[in-house]
C-alpha atoms as a PDB file:
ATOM      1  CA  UNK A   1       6.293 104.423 225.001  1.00  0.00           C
ATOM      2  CA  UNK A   2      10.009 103.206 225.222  1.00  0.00           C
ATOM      3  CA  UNK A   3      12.958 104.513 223.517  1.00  0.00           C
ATOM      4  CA  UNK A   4      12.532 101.737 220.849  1.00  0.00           C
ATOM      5  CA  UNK A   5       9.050 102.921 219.948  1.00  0.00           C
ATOM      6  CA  UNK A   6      10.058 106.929 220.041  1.00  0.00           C
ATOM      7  CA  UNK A   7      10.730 108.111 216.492  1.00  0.00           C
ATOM      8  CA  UNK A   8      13.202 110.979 218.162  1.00  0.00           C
ATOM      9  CA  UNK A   9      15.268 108.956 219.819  1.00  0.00           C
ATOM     10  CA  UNK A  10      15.701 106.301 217.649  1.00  0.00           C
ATOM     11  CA  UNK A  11      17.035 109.280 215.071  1.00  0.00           C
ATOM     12  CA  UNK A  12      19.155 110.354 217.999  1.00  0.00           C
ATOM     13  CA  UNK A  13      20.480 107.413 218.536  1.00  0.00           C
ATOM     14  CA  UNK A  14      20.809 106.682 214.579  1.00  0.00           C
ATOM     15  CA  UNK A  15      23.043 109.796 214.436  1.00  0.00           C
ATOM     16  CA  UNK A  16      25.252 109.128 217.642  1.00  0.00           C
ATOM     17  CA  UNK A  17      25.882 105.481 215.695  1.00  0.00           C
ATOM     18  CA  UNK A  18      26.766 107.470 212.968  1.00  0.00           C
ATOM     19  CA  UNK A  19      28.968 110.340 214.071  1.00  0.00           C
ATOM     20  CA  UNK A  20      30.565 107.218 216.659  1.00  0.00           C
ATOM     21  CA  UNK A  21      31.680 105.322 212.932  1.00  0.00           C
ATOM     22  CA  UNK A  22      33.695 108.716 211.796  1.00  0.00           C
ATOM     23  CA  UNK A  23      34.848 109.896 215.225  1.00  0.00           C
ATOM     24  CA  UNK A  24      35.061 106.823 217.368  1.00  0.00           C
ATOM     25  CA  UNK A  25      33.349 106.472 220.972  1.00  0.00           C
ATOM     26  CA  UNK A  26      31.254 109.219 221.676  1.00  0.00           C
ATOM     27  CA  UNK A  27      29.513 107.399 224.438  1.00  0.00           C
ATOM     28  CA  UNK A  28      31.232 109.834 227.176  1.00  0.00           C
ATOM     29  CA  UNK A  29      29.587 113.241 225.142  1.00  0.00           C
ATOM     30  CA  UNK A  30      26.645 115.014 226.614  1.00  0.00           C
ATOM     31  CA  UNK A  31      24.162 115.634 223.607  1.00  0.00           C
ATOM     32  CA  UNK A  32      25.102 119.452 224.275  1.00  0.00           C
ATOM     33  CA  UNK A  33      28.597 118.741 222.618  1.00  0.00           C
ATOM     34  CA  UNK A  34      26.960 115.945 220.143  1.00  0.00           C
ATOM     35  CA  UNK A  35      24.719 119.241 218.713  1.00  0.00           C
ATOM     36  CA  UNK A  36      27.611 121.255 218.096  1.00  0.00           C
ATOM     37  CA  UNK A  37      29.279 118.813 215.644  1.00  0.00           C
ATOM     38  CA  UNK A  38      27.269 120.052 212.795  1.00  0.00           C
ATOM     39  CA  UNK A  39      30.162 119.914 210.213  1.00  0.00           C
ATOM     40  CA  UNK A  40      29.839 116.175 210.401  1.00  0.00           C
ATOM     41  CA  UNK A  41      26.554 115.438 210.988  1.00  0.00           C
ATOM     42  CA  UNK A  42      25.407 112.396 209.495  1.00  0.00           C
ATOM     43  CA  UNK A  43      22.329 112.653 206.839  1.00  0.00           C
ATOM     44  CA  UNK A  44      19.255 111.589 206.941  1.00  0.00           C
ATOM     45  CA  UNK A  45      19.783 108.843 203.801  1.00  0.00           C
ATOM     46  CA  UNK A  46      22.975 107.699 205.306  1.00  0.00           C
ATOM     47  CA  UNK A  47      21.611 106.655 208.552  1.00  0.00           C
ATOM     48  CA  UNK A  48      18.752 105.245 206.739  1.00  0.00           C
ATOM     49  CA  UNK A  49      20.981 103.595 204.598  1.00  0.00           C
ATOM     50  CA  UNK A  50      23.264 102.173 207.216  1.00  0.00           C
ATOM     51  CA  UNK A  51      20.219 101.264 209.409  1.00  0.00           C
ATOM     52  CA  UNK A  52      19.027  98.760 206.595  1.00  0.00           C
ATOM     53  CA  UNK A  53      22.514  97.317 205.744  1.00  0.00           C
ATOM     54  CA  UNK A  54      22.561  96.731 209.948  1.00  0.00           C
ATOM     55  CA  UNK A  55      18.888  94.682 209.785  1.00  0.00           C
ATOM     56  CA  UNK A  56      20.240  92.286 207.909  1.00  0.00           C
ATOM     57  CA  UNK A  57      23.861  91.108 208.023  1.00  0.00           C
ATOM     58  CA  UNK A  58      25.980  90.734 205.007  1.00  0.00           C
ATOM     59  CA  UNK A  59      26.604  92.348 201.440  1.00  0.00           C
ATOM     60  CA  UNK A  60      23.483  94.537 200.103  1.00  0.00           C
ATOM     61  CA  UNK A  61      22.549  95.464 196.523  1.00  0.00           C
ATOM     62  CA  UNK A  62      21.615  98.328 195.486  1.00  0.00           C
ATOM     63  CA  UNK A  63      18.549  96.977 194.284  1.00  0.00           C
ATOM     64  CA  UNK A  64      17.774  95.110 198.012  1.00  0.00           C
ATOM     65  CA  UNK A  65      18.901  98.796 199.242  1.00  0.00           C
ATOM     66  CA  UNK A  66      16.360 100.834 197.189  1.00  0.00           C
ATOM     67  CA  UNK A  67      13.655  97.801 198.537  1.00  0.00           C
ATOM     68  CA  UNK A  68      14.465  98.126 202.060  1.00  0.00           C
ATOM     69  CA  UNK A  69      14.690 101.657 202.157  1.00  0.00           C
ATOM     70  CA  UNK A  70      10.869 101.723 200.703  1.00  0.00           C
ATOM     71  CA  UNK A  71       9.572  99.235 203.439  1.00  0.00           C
ATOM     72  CA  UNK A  72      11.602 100.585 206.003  1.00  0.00           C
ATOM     73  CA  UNK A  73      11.144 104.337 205.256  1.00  0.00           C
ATOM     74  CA  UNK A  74       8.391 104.481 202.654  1.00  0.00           C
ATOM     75  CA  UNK A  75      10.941 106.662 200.871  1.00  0.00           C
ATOM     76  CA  UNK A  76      11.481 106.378 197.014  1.00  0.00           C
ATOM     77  CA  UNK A  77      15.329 107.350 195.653  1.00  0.00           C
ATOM     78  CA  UNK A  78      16.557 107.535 192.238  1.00  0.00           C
ATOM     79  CA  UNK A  79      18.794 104.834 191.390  1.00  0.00           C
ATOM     80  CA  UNK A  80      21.762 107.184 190.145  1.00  0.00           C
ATOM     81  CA  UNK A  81      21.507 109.477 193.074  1.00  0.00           C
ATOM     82  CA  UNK A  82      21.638 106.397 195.563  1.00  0.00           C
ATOM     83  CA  UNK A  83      25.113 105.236 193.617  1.00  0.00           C
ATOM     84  CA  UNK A  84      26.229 108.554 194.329  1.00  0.00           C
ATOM     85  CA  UNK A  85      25.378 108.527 198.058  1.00  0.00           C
ATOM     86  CA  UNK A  86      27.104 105.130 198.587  1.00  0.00           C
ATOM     87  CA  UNK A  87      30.089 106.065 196.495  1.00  0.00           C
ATOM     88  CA  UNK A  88      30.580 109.108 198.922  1.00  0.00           C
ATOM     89  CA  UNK A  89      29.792 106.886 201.769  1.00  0.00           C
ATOM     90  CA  UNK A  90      32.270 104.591 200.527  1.00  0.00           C
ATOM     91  CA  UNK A  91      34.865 107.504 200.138  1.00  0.00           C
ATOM     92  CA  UNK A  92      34.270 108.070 203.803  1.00  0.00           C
ATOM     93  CA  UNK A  93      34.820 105.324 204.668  1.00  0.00           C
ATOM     94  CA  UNK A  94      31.057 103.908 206.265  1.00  0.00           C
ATOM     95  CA  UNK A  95      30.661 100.923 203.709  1.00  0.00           C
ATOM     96  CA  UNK A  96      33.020  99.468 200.636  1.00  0.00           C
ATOM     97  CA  UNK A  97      32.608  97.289 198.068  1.00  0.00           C
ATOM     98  CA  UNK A  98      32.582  93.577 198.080  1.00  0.00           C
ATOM     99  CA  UNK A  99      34.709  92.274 195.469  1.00  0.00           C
ATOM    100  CA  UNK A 100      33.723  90.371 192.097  1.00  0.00           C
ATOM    101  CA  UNK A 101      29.982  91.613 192.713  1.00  0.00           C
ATOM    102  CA  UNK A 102      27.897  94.769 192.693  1.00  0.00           C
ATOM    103  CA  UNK A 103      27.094  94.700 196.546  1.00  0.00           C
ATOM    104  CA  UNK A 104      28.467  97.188 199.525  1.00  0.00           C
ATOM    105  CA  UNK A 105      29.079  95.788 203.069  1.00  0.00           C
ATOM    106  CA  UNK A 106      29.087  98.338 206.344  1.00  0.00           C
ATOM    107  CA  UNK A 107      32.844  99.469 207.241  1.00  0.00           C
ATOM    108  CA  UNK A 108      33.238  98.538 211.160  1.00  0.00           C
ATOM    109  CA  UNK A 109      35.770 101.017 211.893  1.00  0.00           C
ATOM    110  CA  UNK A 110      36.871 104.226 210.712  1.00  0.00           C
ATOM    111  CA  UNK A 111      40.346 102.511 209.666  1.00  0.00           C
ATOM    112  CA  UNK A 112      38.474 100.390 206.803  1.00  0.00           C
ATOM    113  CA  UNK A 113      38.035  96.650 208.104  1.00  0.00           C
ATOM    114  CA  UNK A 114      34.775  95.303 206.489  1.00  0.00           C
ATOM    115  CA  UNK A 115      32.307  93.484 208.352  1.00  0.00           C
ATOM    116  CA  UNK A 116      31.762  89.458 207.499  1.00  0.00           C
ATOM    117  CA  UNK A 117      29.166  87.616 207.915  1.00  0.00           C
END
């Protein structure tokens, strides 16, 4: 089974992408220091969410969110609570909105430059 096909390491992986977008390169870390960064560990919905936005480049719904999150995941979210969680993620700066239209784009740094497709 490769690392692709593991379930754990793709989540570890997931998360290292994730805390790498709020703290910058991590690559350098042994997962002994990675596991003590609890106070910013990323969610399970925000990876999720970023890992969909990431299949397919380019602006997202929140409709073509809630869709891909199903296939992807099998999970179902409320609408209202998944406005919430990309507002916050949008706060944090891990995706903003696209201008003139109800879509979100992935952030690629920390500093807030938007990704184009």
């Amino acid at each position: 089974m490769s690392a692709q096909d593991n379930p754990a390491e793709q989540a570890a992986a997931a998360r290292r992408e994730h805390l790498s977008l709020i703290l910058g390169d991590l690559s350098d870390l042994p997962e002994e220091v990675l596991q003590q960064l609890s106070g910013v560990r990323a969610d399970d919905l925000e990876t999720q969410i970023l890992e969909v936005m990431r299949s397919c480049y380019g602006a997202f719904t929140l409709d073509q969110i809630l869709i891909d999150l199903y296939r992807k995941y099998g999970t179902v979210q409320k609408r209202r609570f998944l406005q919430n969680k990309i507002y916050r993620m949008c706060k944090k700066g891990l995706v903003c909105p696209v201008p003139g239209k109800f879509a979100y784009r992935i952030v690629d740094s920390p500093h807030g430059k938007a990704q184009h497709p």
